[in-house]
C-alpha atoms as a PDB file:
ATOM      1  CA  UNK A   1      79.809 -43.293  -1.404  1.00  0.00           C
ATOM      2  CA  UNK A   2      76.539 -43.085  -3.740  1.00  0.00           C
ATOM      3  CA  UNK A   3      75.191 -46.152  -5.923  1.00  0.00           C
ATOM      4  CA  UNK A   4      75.855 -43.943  -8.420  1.00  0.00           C
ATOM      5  CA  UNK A   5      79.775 -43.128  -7.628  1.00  0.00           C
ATOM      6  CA  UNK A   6      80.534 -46.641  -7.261  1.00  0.00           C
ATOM      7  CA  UNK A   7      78.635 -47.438 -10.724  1.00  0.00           C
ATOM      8  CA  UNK A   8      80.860 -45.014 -12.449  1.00  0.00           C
ATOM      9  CA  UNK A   9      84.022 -46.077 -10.921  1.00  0.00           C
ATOM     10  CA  UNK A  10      83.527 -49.523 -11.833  1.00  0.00           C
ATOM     11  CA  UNK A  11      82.833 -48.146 -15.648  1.00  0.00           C
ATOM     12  CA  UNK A  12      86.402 -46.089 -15.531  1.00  0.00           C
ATOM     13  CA  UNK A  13      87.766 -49.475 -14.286  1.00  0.00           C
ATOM     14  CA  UNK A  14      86.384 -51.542 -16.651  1.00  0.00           C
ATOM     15  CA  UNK A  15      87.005 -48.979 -19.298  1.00  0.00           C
ATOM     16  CA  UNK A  16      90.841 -49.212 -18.595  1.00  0.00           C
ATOM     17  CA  UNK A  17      90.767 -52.925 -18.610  1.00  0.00           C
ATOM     18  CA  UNK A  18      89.034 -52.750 -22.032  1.00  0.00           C
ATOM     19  CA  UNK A  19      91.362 -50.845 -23.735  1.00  0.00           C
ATOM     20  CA  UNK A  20      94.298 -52.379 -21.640  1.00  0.00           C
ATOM     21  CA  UNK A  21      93.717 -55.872 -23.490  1.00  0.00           C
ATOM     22  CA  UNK A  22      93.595 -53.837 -26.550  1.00  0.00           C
ATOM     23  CA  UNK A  23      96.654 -52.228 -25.618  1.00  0.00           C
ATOM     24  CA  UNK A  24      98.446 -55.396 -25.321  1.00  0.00           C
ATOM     25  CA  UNK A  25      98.239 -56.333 -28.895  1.00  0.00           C
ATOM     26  CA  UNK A  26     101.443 -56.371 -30.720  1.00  0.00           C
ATOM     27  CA  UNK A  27     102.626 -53.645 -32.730  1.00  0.00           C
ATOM     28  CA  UNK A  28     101.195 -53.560 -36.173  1.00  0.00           C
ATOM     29  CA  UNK A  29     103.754 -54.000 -39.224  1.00  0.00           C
ATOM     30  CA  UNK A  30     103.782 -51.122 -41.737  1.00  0.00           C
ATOM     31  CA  UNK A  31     101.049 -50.794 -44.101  1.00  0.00           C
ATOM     32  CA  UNK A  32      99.962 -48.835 -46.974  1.00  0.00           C
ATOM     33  CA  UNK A  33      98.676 -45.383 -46.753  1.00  0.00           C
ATOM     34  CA  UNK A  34      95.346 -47.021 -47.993  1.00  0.00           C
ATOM     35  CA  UNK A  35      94.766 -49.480 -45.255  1.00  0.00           C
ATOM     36  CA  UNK A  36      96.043 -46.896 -42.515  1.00  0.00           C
ATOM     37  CA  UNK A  37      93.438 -44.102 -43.953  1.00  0.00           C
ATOM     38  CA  UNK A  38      90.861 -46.529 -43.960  1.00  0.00           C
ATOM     39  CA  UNK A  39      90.657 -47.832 -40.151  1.00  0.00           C
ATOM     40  CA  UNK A  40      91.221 -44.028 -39.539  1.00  0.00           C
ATOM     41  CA  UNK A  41      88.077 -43.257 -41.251  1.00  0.00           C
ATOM     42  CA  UNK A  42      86.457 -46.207 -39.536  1.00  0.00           C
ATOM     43  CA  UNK A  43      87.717 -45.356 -35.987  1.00  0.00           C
ATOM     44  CA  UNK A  44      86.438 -41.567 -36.702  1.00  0.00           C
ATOM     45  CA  UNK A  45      83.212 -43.027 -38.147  1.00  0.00           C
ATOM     46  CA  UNK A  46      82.458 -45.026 -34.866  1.00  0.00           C
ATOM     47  CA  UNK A  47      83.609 -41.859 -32.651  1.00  0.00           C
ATOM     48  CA  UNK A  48      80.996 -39.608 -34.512  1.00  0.00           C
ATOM     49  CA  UNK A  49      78.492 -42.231 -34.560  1.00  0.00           C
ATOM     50  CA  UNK A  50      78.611 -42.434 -30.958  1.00  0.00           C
ATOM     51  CA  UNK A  51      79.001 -38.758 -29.867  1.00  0.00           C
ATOM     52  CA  UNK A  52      76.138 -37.963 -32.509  1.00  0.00           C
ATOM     53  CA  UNK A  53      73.902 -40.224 -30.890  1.00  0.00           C
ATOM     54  CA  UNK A  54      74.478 -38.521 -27.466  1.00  0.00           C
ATOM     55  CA  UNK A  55      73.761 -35.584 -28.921  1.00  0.00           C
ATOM     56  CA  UNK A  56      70.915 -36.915 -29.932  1.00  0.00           C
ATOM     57  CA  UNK A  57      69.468 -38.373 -26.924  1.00  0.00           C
ATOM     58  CA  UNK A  58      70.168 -35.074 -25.007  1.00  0.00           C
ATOM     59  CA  UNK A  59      68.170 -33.214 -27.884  1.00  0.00           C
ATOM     60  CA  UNK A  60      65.162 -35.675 -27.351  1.00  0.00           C
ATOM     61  CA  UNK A  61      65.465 -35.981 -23.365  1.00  0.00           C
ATOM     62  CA  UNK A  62      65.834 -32.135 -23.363  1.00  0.00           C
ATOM     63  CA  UNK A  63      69.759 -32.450 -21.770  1.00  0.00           C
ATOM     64  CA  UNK A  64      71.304 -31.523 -25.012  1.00  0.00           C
ATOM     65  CA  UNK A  65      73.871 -29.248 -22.032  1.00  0.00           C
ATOM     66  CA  UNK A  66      74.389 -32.466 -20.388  1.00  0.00           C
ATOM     67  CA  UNK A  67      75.166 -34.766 -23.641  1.00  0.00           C
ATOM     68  CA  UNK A  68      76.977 -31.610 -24.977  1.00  0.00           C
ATOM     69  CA  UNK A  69      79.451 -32.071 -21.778  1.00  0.00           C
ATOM     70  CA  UNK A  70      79.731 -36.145 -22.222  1.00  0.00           C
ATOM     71  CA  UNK A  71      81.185 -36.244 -25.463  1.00  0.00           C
ATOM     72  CA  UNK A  72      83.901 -33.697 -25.127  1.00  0.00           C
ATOM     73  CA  UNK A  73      85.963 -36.899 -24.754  1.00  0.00           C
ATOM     74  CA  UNK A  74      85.220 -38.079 -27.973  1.00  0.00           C
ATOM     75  CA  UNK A  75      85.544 -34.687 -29.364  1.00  0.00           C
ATOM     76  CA  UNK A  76      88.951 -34.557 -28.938  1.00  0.00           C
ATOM     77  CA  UNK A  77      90.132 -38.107 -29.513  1.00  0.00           C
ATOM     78  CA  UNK A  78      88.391 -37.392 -32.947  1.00  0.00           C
ATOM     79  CA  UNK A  79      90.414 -34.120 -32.726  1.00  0.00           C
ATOM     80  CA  UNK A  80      93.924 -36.790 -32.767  1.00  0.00           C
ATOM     81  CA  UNK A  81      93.006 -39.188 -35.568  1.00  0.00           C
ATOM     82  CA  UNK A  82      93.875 -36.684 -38.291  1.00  0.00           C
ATOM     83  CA  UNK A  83      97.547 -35.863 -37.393  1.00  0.00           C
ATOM     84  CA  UNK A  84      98.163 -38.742 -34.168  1.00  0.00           C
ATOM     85  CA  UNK A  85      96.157 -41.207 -35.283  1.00  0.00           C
ATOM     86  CA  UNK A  86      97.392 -44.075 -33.022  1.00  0.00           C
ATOM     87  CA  UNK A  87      97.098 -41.698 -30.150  1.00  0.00           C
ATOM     88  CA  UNK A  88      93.599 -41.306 -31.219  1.00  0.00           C
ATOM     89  CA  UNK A  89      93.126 -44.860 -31.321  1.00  0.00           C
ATOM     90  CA  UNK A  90      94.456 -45.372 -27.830  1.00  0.00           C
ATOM     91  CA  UNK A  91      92.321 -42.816 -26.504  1.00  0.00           C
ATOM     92  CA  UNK A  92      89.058 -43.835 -28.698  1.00  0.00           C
ATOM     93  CA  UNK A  93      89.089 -47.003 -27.093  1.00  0.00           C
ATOM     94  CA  UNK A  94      88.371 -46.398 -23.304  1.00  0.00           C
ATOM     95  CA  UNK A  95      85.943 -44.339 -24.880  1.00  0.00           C
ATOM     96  CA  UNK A  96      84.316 -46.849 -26.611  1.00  0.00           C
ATOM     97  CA  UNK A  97      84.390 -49.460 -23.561  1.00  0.00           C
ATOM     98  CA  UNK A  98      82.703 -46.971 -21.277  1.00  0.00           C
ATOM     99  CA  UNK A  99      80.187 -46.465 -23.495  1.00  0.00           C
ATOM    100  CA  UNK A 100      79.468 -49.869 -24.103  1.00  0.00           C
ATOM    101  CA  UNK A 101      79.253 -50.592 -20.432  1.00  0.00           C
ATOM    102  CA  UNK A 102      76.419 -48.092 -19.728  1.00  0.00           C
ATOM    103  CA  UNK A 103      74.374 -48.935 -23.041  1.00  0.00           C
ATOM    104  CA  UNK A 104      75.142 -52.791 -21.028  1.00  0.00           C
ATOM    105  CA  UNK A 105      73.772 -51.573 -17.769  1.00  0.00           C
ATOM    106  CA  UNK A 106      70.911 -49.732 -19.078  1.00  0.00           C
ATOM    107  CA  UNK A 107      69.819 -52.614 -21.243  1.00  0.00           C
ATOM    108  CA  UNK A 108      69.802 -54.630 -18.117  1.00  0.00           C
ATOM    109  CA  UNK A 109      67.592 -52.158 -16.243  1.00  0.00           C
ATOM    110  CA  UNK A 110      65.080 -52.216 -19.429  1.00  0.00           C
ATOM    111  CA  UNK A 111      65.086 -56.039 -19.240  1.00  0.00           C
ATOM    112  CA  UNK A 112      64.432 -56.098 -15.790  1.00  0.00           C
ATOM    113  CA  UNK A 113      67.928 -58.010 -15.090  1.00  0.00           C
ATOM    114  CA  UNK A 114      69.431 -55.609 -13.115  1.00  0.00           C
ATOM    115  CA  UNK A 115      68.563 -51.857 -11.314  1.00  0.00           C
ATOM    116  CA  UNK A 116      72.319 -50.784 -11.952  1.00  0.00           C
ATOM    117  CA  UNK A 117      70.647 -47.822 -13.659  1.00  0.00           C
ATOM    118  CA  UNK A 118      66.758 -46.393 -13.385  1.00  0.00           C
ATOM    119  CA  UNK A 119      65.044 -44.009 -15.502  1.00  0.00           C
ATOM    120  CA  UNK A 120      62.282 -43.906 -17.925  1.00  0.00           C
ATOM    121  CA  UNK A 121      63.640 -44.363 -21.575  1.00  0.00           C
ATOM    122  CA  UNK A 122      61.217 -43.202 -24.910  1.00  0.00           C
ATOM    123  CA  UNK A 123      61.437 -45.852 -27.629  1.00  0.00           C
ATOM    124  CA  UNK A 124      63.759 -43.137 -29.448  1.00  0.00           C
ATOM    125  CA  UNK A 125      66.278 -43.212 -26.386  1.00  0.00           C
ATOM    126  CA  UNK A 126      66.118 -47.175 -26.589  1.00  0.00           C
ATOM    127  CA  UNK A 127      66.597 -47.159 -29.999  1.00  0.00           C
ATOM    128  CA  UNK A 128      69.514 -44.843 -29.295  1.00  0.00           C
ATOM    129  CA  UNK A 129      71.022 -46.954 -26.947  1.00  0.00           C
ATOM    130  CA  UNK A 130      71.746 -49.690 -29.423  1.00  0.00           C
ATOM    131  CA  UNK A 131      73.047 -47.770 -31.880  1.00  0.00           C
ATOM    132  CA  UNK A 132      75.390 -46.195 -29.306  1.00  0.00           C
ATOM    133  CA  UNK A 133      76.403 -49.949 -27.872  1.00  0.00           C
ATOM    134  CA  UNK A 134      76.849 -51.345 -31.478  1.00  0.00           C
ATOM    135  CA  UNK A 135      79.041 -48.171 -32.575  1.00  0.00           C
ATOM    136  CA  UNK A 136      81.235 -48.690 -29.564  1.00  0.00           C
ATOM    137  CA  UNK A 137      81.535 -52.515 -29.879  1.00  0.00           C
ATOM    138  CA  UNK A 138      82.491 -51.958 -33.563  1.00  0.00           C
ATOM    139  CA  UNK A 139      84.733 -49.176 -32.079  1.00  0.00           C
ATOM    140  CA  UNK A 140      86.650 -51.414 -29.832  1.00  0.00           C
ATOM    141  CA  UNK A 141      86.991 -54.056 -32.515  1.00  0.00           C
ATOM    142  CA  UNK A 142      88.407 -51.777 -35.165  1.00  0.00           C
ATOM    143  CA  UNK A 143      90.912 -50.110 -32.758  1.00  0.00           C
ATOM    144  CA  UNK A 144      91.810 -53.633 -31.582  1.00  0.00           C
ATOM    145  CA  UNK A 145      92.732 -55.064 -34.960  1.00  0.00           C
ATOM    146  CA  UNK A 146      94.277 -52.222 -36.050  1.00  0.00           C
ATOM    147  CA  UNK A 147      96.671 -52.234 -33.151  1.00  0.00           C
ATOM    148  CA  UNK A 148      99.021 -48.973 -32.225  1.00  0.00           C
ATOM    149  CA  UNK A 149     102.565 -48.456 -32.615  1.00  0.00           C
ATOM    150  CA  UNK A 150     103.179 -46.018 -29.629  1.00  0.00           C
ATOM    151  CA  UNK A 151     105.302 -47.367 -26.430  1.00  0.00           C
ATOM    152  CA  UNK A 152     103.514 -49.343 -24.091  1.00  0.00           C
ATOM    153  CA  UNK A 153     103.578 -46.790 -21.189  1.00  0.00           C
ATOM    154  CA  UNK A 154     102.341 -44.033 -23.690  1.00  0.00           C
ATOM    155  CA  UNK A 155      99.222 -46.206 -24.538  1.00  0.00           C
ATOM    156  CA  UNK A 156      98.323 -46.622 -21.012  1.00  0.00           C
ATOM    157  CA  UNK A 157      99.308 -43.519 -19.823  1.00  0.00           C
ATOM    158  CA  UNK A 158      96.244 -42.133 -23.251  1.00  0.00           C
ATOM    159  CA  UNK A 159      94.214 -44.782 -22.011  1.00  0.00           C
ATOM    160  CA  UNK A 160      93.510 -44.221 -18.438  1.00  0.00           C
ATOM    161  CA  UNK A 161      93.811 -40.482 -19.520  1.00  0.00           C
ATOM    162  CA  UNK A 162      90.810 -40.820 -21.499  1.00  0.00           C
ATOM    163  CA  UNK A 163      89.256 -42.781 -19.610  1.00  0.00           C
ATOM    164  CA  UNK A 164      89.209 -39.972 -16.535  1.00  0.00           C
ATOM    165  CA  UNK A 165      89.122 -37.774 -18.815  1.00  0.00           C
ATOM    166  CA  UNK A 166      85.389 -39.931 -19.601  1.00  0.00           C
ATOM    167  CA  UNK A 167      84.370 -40.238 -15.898  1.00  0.00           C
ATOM    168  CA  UNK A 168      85.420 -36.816 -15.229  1.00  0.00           C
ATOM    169  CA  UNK A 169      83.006 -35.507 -18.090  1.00  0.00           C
ATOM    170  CA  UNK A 170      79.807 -37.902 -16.677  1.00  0.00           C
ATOM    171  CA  UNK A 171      80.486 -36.899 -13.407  1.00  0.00           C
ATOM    172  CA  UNK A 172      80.331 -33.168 -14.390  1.00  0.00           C
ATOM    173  CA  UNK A 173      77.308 -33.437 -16.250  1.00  0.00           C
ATOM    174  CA  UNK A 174      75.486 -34.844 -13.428  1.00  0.00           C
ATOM    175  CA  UNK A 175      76.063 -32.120 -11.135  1.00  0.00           C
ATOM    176  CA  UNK A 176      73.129 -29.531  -9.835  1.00  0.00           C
ATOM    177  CA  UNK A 177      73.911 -26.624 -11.864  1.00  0.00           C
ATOM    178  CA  UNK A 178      74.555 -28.544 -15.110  1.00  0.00           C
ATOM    179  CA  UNK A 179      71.232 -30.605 -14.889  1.00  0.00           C
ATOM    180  CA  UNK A 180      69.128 -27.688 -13.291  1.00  0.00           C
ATOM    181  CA  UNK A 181      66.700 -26.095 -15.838  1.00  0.00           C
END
């Protein structure tokens, strides 16, 4: 098994255990259309803010095909806010943990802490990163106090859905006749 295999294995698995202690909080108790519409909008906002930044990145690193592929994810847990929007808030927030762990590991490469990724990164993509790792942190926090009121098994069952779903996507992206140019 590759460094890189392992790497992304241990991001599904944190991933899940992200959004499982999220999925643990109790169910929320009714609230106005006005407070529901708003962490909507906020758990959208992060979502686009994140997959907009790929998108981004893959424009300036010239992998737009690649960053195109590794928000799909995001595309359609957006895609559930609107009409399911605690199923889009159980599958936005393995989304948001992966995320946050590989802005984590490659801020630990740039700071010389740790090799757990390697590249060369232009002060754009840097830049990039944070904004990424602050949308996602924000992410996680909003779909944490906001809570869900789906079954327990039904949260997990989005969660580590999404969170395949995520590796599934990276993985794919990665492969010879995606990143061939």
């Amino acid at each position: 098994m590759t460094f890189q295999q392992r790497f992304m294995i241990i991001t599904v698995l944190a991933a899940v255990t992200a959004a499982i202690v999220l999925a643990r909080k109790p169910v929320p108790t009714p609230s106005s259309a006005r407070v529901m519409s708003q962490f909507r909008g906020l758990v959208a906002a992060w979502l686009a803010v994140v997959a907009g930044a790929l998108l981004v990145v893959g424009i300036v690193s010239d992998t737009l095909l690649r960053h195109i592929i590794q928000i799909a994810p995001l595309v359609v847990a957006l895609s559930l806010l609107p009409r399911r929007f605690d199923w889009g808030v159980s599958a936005a927030a393995p989304l948001f943990a992966f995320w946050l762990f590989v802005m984590g590991a490659i801020w630990l490469f740039l700071l010389g802490v740790a090799r757990i990724v390697t590249g060369t990164f232009t002060p754009v993509e840097v830049i990039l990163t944070v904004i990424i790792g602050l949308a996602s942190l924000l992410g996680l926090g909003t779909a944490y106090r906001r809570g869900t009121a789906i079954p327990i098994l039904a949260r997990l069952g989005t969660i580590v859905t999404f969170a395949v779903l995520q590796f599934a996507a990276m993985w794919f992206s990665v492969q010879p006749f995606v990143t061939r140019r």
